[in-house]
N, C-alpha and C. Protein backbone atom coordinates (compact mmCIF):
# COMPACT_ATOMS: atom_id res chain seq x y z
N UNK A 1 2.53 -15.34 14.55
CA UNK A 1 2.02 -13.97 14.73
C UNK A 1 0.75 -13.98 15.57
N UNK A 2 0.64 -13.06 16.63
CA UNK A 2 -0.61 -12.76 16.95
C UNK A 2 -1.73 -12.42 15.89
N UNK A 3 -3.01 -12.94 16.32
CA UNK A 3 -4.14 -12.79 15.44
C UNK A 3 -4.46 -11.36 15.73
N UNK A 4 -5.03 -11.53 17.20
CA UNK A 4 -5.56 -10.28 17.47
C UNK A 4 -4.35 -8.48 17.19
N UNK A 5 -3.05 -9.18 17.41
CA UNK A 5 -2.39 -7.59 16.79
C UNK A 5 -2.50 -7.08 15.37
N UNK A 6 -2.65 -8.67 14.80
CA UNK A 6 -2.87 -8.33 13.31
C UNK A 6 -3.66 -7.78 12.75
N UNK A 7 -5.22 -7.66 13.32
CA UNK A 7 -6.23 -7.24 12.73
C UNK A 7 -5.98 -5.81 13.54
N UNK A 8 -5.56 -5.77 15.02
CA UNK A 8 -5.66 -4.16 15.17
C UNK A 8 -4.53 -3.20 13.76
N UNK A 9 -3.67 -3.87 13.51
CA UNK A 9 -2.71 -3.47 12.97
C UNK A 9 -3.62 -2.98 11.44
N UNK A 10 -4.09 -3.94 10.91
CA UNK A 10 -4.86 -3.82 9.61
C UNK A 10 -5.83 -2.79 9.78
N UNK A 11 -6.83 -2.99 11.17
CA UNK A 11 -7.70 -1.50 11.19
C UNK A 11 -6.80 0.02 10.92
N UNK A 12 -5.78 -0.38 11.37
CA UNK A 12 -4.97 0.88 11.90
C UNK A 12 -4.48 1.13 10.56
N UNK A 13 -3.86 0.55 9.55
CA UNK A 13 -3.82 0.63 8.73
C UNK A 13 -4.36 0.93 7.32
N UNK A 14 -5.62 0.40 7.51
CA UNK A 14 -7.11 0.64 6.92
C UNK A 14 -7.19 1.75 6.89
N UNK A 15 -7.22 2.72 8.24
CA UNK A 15 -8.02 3.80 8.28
C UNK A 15 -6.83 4.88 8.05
N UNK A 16 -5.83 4.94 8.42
CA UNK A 16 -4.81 5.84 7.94
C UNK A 16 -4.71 6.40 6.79
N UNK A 17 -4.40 5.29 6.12
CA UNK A 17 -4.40 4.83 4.46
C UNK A 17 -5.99 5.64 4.29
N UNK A 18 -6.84 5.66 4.43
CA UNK A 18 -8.00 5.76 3.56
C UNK A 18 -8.35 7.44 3.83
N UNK A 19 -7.43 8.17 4.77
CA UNK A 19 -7.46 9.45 5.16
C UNK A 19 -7.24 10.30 3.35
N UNK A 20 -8.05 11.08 3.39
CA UNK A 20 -8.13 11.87 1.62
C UNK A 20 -6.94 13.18 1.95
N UNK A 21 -5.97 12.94 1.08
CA UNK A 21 -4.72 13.39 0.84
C UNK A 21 -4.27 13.66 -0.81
N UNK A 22 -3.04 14.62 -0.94
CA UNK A 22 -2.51 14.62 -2.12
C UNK A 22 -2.37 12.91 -2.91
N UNK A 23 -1.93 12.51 -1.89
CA UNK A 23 -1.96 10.97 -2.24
C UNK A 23 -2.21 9.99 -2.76
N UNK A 24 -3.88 10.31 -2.58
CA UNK A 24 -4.81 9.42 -2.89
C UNK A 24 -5.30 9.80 -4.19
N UNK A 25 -5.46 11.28 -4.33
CA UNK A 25 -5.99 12.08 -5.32
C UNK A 25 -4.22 11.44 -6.43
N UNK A 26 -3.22 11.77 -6.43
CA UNK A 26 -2.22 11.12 -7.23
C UNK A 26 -2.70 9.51 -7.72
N UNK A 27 -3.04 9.09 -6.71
CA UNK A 27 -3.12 7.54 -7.53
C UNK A 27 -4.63 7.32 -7.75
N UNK A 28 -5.86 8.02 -7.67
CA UNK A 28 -6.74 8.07 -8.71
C UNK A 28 -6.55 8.80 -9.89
N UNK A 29 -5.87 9.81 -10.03
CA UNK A 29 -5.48 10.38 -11.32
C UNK A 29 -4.41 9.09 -12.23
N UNK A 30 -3.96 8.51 -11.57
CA UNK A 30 -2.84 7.92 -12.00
C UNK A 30 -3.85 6.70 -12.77
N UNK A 31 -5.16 5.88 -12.12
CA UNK A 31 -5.40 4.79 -12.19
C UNK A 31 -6.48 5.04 -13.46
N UNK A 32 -7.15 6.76 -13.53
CA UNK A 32 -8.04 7.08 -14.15
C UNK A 32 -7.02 7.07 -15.75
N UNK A 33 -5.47 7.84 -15.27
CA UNK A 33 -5.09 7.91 -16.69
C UNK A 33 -4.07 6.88 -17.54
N UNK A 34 -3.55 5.82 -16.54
CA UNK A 34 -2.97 4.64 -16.67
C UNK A 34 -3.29 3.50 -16.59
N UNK A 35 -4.57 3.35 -15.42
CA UNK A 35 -4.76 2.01 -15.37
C UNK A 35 -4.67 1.61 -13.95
N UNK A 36 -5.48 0.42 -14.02
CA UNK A 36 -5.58 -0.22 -12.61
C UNK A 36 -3.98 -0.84 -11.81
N UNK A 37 -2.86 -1.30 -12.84
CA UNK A 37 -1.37 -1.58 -12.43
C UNK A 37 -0.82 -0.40 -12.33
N UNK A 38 -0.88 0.22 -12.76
CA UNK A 38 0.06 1.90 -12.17
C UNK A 38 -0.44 2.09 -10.71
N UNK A 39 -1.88 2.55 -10.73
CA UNK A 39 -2.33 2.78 -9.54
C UNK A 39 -2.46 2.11 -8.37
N UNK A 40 -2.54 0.54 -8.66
CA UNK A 40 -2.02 -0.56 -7.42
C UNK A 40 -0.60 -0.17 -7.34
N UNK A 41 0.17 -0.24 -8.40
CA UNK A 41 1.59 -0.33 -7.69
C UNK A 41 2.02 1.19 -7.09
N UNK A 42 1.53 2.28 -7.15
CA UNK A 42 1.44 3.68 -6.32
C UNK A 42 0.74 3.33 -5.22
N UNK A 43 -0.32 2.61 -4.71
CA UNK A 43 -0.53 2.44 -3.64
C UNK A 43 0.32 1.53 -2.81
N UNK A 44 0.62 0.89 -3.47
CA UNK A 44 1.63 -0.47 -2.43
C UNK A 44 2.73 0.83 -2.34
N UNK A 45 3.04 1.59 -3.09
CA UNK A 45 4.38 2.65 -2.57
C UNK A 45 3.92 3.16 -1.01
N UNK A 46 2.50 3.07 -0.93
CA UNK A 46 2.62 3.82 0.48
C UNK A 46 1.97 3.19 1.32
N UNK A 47 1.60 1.72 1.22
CA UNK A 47 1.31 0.64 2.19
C UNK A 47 2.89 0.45 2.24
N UNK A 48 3.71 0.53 1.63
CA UNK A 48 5.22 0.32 2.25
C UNK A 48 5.55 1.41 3.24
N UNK A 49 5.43 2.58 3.12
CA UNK A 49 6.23 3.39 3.87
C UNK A 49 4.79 3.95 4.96
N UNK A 50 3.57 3.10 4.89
CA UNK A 50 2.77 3.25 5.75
C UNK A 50 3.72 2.27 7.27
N UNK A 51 3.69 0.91 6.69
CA UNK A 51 4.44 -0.50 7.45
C UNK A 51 5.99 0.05 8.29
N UNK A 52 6.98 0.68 7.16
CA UNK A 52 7.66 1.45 7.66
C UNK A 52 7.64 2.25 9.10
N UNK A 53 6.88 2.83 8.56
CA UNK A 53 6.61 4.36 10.02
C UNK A 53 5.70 3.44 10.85
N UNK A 54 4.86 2.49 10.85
CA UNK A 54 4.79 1.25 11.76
C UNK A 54 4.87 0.98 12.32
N UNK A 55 6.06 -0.15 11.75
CA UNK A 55 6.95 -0.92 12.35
C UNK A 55 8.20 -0.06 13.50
N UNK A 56 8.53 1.31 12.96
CA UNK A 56 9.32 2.24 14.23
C UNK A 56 8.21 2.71 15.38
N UNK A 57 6.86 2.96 15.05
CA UNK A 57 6.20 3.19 16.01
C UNK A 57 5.81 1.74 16.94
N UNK A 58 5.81 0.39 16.15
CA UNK A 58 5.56 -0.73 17.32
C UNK A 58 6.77 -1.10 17.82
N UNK A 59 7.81 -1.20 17.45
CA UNK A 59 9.30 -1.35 17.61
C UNK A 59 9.55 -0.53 18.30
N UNK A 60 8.97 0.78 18.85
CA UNK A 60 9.23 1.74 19.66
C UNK A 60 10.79 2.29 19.83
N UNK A 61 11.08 2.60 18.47
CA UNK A 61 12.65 3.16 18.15
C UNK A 61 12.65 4.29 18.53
N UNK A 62 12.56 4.81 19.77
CA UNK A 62 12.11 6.48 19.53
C UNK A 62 13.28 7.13 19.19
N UNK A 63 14.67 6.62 18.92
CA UNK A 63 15.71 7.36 18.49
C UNK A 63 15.63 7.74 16.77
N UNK A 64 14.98 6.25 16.37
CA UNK A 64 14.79 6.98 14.63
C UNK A 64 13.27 8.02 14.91
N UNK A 65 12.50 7.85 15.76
CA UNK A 65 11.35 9.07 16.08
C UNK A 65 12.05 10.48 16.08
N UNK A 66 12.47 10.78 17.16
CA UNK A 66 12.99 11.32 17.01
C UNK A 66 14.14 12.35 15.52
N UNK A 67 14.77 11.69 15.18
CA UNK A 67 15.90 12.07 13.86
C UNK A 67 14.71 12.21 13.26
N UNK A 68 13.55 11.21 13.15
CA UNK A 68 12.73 12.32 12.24
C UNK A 68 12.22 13.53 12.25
N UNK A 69 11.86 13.43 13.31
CA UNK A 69 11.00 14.76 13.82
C UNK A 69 12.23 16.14 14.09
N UNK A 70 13.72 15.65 14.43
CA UNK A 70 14.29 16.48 14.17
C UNK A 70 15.07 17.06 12.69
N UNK A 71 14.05 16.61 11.79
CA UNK A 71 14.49 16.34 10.51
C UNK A 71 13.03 17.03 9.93
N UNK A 72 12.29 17.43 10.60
CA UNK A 72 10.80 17.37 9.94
C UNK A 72 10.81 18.73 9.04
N UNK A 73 11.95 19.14 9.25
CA UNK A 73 11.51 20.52 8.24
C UNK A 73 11.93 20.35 7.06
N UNK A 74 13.06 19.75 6.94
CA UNK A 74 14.07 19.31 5.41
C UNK A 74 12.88 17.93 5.05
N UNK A 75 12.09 17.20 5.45
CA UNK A 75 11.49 15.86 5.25
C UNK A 75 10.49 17.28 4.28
N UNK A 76 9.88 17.86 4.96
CA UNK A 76 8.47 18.51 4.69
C UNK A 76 8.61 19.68 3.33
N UNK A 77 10.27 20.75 3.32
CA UNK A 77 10.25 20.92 1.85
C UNK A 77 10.78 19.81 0.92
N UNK A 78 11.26 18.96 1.22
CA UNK A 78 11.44 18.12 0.34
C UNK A 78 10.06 17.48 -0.21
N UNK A 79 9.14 17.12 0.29
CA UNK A 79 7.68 16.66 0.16
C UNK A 79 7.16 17.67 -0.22
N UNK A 80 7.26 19.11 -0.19
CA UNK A 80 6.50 20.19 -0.60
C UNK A 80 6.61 20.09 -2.21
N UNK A 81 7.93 20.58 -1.94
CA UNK A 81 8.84 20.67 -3.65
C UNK A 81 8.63 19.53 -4.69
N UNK A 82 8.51 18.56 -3.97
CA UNK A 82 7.97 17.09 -4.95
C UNK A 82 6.64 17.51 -5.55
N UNK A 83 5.58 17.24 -4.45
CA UNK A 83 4.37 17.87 -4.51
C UNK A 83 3.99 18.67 -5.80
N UNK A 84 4.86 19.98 -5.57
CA UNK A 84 4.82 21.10 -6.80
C UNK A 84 4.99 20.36 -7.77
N UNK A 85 6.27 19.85 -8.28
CA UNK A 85 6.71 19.00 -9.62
C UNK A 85 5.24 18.20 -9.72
N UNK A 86 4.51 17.21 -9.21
CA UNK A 86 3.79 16.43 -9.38
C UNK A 86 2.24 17.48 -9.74
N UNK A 87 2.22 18.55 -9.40
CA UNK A 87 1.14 18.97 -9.05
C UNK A 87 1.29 19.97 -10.84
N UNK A 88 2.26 20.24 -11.09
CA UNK A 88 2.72 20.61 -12.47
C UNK A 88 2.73 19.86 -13.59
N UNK A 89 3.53 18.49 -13.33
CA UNK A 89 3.27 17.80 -14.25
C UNK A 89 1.36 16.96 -14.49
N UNK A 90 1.02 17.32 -13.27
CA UNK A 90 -0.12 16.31 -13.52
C UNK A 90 -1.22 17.68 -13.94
N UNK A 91 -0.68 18.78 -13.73
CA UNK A 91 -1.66 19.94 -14.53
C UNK A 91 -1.76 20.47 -15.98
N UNK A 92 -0.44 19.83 -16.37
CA UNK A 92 -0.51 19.86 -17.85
C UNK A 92 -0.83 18.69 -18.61
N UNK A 93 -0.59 17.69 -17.86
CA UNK A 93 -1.03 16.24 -18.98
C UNK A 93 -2.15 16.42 -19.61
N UNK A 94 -1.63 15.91 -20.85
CA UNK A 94 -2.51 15.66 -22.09
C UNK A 94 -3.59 14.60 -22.12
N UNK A 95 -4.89 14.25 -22.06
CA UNK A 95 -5.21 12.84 -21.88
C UNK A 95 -5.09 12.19 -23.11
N UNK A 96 -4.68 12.57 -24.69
CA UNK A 96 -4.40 11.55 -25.19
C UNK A 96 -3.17 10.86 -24.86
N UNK A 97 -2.05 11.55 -24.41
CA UNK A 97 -0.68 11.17 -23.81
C UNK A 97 -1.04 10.48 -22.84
N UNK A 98 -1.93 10.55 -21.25
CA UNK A 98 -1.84 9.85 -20.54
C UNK A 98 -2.95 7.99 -21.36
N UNK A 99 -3.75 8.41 -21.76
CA UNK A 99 -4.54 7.09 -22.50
C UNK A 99 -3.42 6.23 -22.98
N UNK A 100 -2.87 6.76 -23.30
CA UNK A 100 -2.24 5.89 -24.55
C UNK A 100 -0.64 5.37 -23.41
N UNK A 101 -0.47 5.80 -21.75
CA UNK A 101 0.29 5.27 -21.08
C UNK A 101 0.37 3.67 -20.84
N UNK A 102 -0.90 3.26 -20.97
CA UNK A 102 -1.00 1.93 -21.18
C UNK A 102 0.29 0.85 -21.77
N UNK A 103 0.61 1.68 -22.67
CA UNK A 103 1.04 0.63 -23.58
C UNK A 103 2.91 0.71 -22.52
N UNK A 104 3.68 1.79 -22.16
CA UNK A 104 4.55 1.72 -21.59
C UNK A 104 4.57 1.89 -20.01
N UNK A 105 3.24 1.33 -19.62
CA UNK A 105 3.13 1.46 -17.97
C UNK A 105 4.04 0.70 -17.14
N UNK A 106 4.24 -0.98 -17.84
CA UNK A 106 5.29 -1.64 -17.20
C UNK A 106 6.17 -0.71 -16.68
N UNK A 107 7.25 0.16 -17.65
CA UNK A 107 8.09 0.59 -17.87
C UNK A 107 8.35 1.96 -16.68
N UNK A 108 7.35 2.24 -16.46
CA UNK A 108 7.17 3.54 -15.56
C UNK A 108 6.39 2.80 -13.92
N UNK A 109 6.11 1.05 -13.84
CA UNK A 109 5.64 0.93 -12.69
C UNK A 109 6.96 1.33 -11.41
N UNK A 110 8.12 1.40 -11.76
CA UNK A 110 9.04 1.67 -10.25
C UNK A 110 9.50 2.34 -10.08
N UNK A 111 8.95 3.73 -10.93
CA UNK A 111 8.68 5.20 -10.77
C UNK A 111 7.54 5.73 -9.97
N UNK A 112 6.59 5.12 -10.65
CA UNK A 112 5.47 5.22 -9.52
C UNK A 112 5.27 4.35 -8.26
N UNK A 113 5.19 3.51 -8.32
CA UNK A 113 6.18 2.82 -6.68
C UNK A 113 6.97 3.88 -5.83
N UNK A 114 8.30 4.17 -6.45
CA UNK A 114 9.09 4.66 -5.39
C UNK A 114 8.74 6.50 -5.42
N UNK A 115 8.04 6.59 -6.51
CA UNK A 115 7.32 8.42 -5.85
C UNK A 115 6.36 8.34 -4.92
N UNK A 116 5.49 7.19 -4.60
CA UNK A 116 4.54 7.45 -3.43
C UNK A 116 5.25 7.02 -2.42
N UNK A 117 6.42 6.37 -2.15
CA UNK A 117 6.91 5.89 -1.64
C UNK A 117 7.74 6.59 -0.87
N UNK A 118 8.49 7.63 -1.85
CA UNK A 118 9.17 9.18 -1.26
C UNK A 118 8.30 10.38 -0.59
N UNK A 119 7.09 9.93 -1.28
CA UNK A 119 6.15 11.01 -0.47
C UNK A 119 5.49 10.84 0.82
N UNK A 120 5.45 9.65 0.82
CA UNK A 120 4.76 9.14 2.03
C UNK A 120 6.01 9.37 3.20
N UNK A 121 7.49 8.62 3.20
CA UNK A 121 8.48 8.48 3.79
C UNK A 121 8.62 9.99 4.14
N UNK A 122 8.64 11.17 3.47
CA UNK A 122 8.88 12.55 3.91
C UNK A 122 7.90 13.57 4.30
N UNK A 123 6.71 12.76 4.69
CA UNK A 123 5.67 13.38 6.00
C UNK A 123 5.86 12.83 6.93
N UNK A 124 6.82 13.15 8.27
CA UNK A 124 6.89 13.19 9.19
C UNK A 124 5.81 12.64 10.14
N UNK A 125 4.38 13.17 9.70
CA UNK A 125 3.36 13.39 10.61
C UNK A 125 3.20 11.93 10.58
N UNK A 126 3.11 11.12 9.73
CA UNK A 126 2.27 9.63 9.54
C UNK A 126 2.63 8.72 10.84
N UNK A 127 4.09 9.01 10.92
CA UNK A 127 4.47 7.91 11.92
C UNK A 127 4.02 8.37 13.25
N UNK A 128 3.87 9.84 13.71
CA UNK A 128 3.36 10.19 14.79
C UNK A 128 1.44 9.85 14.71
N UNK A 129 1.16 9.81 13.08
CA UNK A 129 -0.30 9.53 13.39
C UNK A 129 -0.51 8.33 13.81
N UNK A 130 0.46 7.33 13.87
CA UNK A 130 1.03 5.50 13.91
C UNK A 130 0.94 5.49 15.59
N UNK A 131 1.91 6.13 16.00
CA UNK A 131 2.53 6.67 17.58
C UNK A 131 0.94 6.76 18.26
N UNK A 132 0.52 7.97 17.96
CA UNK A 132 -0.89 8.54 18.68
C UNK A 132 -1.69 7.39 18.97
N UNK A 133 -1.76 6.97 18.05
CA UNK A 133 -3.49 5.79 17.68
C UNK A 133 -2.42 4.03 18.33
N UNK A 134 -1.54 3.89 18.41
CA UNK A 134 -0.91 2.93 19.27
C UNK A 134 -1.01 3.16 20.82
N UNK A 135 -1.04 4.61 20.88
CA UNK A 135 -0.83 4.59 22.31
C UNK A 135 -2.12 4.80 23.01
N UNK A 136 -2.94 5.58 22.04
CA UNK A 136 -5.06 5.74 21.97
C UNK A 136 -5.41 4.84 22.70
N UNK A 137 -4.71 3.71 21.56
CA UNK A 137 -5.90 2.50 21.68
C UNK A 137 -5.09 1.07 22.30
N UNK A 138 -4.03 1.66 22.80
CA UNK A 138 -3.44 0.57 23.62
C UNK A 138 -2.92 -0.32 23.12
N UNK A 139 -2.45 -0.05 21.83
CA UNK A 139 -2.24 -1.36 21.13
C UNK A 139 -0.81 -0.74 21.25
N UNK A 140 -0.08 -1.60 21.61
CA UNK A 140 1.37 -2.12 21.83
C UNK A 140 1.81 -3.23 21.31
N UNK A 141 3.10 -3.53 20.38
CA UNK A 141 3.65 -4.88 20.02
C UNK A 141 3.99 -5.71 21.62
N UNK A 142 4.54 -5.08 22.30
CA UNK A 142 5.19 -5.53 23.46
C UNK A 142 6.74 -6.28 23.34
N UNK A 143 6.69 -7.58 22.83
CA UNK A 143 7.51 -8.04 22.05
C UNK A 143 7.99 -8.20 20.69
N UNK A 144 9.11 -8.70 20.02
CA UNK A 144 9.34 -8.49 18.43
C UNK A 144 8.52 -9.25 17.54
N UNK A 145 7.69 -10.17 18.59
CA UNK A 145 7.10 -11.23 17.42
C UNK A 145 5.43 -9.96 17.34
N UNK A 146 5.13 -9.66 18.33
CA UNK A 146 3.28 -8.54 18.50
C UNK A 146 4.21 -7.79 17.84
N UNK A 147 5.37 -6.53 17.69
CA UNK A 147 5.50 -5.74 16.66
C UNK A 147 5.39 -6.09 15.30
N UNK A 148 5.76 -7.19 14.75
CA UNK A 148 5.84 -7.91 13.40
C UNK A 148 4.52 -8.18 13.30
N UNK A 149 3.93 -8.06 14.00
CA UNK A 149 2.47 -8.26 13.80
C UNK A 149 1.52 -7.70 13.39
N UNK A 150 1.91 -6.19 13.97
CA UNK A 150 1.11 -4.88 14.41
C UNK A 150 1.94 -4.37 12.79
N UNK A 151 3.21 -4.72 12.59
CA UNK A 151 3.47 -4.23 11.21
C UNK A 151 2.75 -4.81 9.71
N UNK A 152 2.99 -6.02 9.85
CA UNK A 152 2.45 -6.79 9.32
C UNK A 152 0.53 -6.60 8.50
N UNK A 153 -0.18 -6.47 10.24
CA UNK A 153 -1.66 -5.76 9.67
C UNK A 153 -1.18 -4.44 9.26
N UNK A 154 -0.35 -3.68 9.60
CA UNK A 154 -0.96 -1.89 9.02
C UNK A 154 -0.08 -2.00 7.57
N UNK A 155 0.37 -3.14 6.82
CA UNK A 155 0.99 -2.94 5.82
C UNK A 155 -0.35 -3.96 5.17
N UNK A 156 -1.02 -4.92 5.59
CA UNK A 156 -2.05 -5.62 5.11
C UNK A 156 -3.39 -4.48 4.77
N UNK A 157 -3.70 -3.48 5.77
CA UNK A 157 -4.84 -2.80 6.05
C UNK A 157 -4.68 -1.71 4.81
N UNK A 158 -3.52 -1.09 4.99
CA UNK A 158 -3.22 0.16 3.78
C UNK A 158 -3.24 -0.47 2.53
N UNK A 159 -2.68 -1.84 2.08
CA UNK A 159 -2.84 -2.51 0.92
C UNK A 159 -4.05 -2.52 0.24
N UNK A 160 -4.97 -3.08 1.67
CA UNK A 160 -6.33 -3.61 1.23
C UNK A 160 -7.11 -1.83 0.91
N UNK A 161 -6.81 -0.83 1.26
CA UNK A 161 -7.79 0.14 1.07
C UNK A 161 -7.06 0.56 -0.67
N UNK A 162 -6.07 0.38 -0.29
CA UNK A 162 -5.48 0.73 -2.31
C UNK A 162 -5.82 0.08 -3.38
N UNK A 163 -6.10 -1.49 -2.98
CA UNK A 163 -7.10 -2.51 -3.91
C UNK A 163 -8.31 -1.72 -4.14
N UNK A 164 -9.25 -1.80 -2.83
CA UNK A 164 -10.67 -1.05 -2.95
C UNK A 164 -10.95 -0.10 -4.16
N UNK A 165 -9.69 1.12 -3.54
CA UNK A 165 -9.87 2.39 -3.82
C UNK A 165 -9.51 2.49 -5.24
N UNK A 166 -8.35 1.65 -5.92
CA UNK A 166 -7.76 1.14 -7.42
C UNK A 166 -9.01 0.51 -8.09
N UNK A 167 -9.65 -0.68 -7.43
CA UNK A 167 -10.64 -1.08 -7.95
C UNK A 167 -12.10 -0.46 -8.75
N UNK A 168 -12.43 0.53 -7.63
CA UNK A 168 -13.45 1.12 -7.88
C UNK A 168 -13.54 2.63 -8.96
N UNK A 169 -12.59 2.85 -8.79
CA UNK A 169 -11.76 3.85 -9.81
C UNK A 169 -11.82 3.46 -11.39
N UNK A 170 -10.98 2.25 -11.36
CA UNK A 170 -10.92 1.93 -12.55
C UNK A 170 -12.08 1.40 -13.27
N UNK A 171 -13.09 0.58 -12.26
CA UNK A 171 -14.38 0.78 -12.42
C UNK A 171 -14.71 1.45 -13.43
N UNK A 172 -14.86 2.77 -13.22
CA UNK A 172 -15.09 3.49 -13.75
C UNK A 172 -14.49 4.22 -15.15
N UNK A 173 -13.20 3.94 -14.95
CA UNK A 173 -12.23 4.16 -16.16
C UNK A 173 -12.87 4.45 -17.40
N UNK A 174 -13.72 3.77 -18.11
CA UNK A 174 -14.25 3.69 -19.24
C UNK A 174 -14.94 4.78 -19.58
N UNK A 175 -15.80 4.97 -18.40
CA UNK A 175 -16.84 5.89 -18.81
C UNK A 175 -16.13 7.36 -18.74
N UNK A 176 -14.84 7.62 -18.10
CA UNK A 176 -14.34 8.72 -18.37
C UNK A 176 -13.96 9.65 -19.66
N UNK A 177 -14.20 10.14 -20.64
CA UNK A 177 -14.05 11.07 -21.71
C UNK A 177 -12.73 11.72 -21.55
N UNK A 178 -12.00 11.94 -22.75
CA UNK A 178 -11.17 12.75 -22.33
C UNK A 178 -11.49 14.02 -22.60
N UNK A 179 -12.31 14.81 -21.96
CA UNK A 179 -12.64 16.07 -21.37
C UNK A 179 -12.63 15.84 -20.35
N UNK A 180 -13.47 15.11 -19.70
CA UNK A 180 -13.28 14.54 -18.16
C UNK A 180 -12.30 14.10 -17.72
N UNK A 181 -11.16 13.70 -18.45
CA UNK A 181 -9.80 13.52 -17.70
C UNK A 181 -9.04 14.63 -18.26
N UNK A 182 -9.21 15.21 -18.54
CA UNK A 182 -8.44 16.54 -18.51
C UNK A 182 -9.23 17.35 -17.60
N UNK A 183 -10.55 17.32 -17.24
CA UNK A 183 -10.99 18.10 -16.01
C UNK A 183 -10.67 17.49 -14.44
N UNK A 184 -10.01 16.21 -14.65
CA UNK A 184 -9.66 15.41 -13.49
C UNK A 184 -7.94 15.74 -13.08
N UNK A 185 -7.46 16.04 -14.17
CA UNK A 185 -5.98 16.66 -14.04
C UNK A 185 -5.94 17.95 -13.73
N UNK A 186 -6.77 18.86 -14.18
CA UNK A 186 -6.75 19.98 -13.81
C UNK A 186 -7.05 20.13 -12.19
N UNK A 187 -8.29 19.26 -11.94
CA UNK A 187 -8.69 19.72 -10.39
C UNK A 187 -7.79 19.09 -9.67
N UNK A 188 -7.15 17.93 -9.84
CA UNK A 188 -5.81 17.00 -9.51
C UNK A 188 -4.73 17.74 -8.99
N UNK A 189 -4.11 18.77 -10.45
CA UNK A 189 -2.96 19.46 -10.02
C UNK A 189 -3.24 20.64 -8.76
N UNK A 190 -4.34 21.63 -9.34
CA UNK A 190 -4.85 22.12 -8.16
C UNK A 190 -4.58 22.00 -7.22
N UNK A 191 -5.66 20.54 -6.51
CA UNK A 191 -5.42 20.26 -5.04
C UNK A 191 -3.88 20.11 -4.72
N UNK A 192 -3.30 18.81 -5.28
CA UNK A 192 -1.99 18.45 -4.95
C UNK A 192 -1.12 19.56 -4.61
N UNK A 193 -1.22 21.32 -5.78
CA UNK A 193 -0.65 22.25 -5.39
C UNK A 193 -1.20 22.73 -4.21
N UNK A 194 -1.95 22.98 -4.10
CA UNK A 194 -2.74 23.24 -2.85
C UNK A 194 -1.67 22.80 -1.43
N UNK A 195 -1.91 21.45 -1.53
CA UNK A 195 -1.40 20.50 -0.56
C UNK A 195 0.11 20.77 -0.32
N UNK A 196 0.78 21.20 -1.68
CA UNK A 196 2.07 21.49 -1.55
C UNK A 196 2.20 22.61 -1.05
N UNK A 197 1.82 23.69 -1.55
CA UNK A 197 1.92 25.04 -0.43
C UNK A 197 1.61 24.71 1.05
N UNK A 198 0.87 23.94 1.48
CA UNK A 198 0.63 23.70 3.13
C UNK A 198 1.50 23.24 3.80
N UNK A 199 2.14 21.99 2.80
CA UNK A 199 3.67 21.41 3.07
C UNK A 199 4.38 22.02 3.73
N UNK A 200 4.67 22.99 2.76
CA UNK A 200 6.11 23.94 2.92
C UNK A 200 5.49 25.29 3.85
N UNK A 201 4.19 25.56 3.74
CA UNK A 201 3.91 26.77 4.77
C UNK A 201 4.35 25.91 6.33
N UNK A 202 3.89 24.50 6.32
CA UNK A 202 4.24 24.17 7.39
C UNK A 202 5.92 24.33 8.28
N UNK A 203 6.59 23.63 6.97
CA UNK A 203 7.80 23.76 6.89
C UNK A 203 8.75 24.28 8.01
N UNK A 204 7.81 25.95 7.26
CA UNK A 204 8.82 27.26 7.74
C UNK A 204 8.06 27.79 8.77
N UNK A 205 6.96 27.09 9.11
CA UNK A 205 6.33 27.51 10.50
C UNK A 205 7.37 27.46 12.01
């Protein structure tokens, strides 16, 4: 592998990933009310489908570009409508119910995996934000070994900001009350609804 694609790939990745979204706000709620393994494994859901939309933007598939983008309206209520469900269920949780997730988190880690994983995969925009900032900053795979490369860092870079961001969270875990995590679900569902109406206003734009 190239060195130097790798680290552009990881910046690129880094900074995508660390953009404040329904997303992020999901897997600090998740890490505040489950734990530091729920919330790593919700972030690796979307350092995967970060690498994904990637790897088609360094691979320069513009035919799957395309099908997406001619797909972007069914991708975007489908991501809306999720959104809502998530933005519902995470507005009613209980925090003695979520505290006490601990004990069956195993059990629910490849649920949360493959929901950030569906959410990420059905915003359209990511892979064009992949596209833009490849073509910005000149960074091109060129060949299959610099694309595997360029995939490689932006699946390393998004990882590393979900460690950080899991880390420092849970950090904190302790000192949270459950009043304070029930005031963290409430403002949680909020936004996320928030985010979901924009979804779907987009949608039908």
């Amino acid at each position: 592998m190239d060195p130097t694609l790798l680290v552009r790939g990881f910046v690129l990745g880094f900074t995508i990933a660390a953009a404040v979204g329904p997303i992020s706000l999901l897997c600090i709620r998740r890490t505040l009310a489950e734990g530091r393994v729920v919330g790593l494994v919700s972030g690796m859901g979307v350092a995967t489908a970060d690498a994904s939309y990637g790897a088609i933007a360094a691979f320069g598939l513009t035919a799957v570009t395309d099908l997406l983008m001619d797909g972007r309206r069914v991708l975007g209520i489908v991501g809306g409508v999720f959104l809502l469900w998530l933005a519902w269920r995470t507005f009613r949780a209980v925090p003695s119910e979520a505290a006490s997730a601990d004990s069956g988190a195993r059990r629910g880690l490849a649920a949360a995996y493959l929901s950030t994983l569906g959410l990420t995969l059905t915003n359209p925009m990511t892979i064009l934000s992949f596209a833009a900032l490849f073509v910005g900053l000149g960074v091109t795979g060129g060949d299959a070994a610099g694309a595997a490369s360029l995939t490689a860092g932006v699946f390393a870079g998004s990882a590393a900001w979900w460690v950080v961001l899991v880390w420092v969270v849970g950090a904190l875990r302790s000192r949270v009350t459950p009043r304070g995590l029930r005031a963290v679900n409430l403002a949680s569902g909020l936004l996320i609804g928030a985010f979901a109406v924009v979804a779907l206003a987009s949608a039908f734009a």
